[in-house]
Protein backbone atom coordinates (compact mmCIF):
# COMPACT_ATOMS: atom_id res chain seq x y z
CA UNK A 1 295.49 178.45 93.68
CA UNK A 2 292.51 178.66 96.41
CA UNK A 3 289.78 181.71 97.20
CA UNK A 4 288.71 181.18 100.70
CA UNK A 5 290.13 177.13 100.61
CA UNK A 6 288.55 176.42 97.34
CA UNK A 7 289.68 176.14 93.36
CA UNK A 8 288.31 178.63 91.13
CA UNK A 9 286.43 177.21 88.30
CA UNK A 10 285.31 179.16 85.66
CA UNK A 11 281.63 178.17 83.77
CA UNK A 12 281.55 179.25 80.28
CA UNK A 13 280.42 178.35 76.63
CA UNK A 14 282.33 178.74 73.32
CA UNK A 15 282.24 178.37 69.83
CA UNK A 16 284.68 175.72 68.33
CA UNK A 17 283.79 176.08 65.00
CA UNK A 18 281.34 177.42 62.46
CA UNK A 19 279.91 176.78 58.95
CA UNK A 20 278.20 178.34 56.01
CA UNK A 21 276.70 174.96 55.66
CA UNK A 22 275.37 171.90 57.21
CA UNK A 23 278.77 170.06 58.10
CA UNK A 24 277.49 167.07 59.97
CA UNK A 25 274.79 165.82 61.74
CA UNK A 26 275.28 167.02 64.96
CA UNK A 27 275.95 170.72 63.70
CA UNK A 28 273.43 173.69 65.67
CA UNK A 29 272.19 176.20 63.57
CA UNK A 30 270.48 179.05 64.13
CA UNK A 31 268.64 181.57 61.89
CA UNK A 32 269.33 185.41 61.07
CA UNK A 33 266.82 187.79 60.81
CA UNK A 34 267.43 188.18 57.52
CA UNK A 35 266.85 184.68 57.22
CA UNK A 36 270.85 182.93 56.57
CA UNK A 37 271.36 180.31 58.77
CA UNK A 38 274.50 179.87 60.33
CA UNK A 39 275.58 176.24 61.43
CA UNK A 40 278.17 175.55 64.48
CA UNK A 41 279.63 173.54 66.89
CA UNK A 42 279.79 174.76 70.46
CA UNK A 43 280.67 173.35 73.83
CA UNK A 44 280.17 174.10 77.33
CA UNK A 45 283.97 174.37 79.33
CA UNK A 46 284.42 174.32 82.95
CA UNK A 47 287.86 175.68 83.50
CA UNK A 48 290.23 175.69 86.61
CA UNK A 49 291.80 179.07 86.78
CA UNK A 50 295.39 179.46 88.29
CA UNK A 51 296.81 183.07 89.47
CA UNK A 52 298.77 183.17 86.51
CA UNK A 53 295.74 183.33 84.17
CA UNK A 54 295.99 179.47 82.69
CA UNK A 55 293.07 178.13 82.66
CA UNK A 56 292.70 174.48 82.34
CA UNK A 57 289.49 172.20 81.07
CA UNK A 58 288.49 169.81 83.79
CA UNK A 59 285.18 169.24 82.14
CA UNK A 60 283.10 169.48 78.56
CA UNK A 61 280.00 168.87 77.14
CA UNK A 62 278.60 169.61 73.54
CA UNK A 63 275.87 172.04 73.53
CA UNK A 64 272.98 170.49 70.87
CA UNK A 65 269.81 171.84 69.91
CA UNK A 66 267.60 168.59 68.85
CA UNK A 67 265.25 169.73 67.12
CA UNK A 68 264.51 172.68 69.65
CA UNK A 69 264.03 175.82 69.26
CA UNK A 70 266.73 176.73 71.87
CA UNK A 71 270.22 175.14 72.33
CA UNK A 72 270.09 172.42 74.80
CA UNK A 73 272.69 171.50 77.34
CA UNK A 74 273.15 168.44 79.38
CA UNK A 75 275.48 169.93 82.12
CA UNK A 76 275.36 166.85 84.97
CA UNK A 77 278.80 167.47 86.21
CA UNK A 78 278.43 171.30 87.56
CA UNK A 79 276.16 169.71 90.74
CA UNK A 80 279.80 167.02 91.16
CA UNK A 81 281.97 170.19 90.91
CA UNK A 82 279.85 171.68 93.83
CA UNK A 83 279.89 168.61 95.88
CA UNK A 84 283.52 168.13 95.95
CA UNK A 85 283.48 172.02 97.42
CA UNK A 86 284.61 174.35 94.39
CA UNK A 87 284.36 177.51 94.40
CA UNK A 88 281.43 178.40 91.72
């Protein structure tokens, strides 16, 4: 399904799972303000939506926070998505 002659992809992150505890070494975490930390694991999900409401993953990428105070996300394919002329 097209808008205007182009696919509609959807940008959007998501939870995929979350701990009471440090599960791994890649987990994120992130801190309360009543101090209990919460670990995770969350991704970033471009989707290509079809007029019947399926939406299908053409793209993912972890979301980590290295050692930063915010989560970090190294996103390169959204500027390929634009070049090949979807709709974002």
């Amino acid at each position: 399904h097209k808008y205007r002659g182009c696919y509609i992809v959807a940008i959007d992150g998501t939870g995929v799972s979350t701990y009471s505890h440090k599960h791994c070494e890649y987990c994120l975490h992130k801190k309360s303000g009543s101090g209990v930390v919460t670990w995770s694991h969350n991704v970033l999900e471009a989707k290509l939506l079809t007029p019947t409401g399926l939406s299908l993953s053409i793209a993912t990428e972890w979301i980590s926070n290295e050692g930063r105070a915010n989560y970090h996300v190294d996103f390169p394919f959204i500027g390929q998505l634009q070049n090949r002329h979807f709709f974002l």
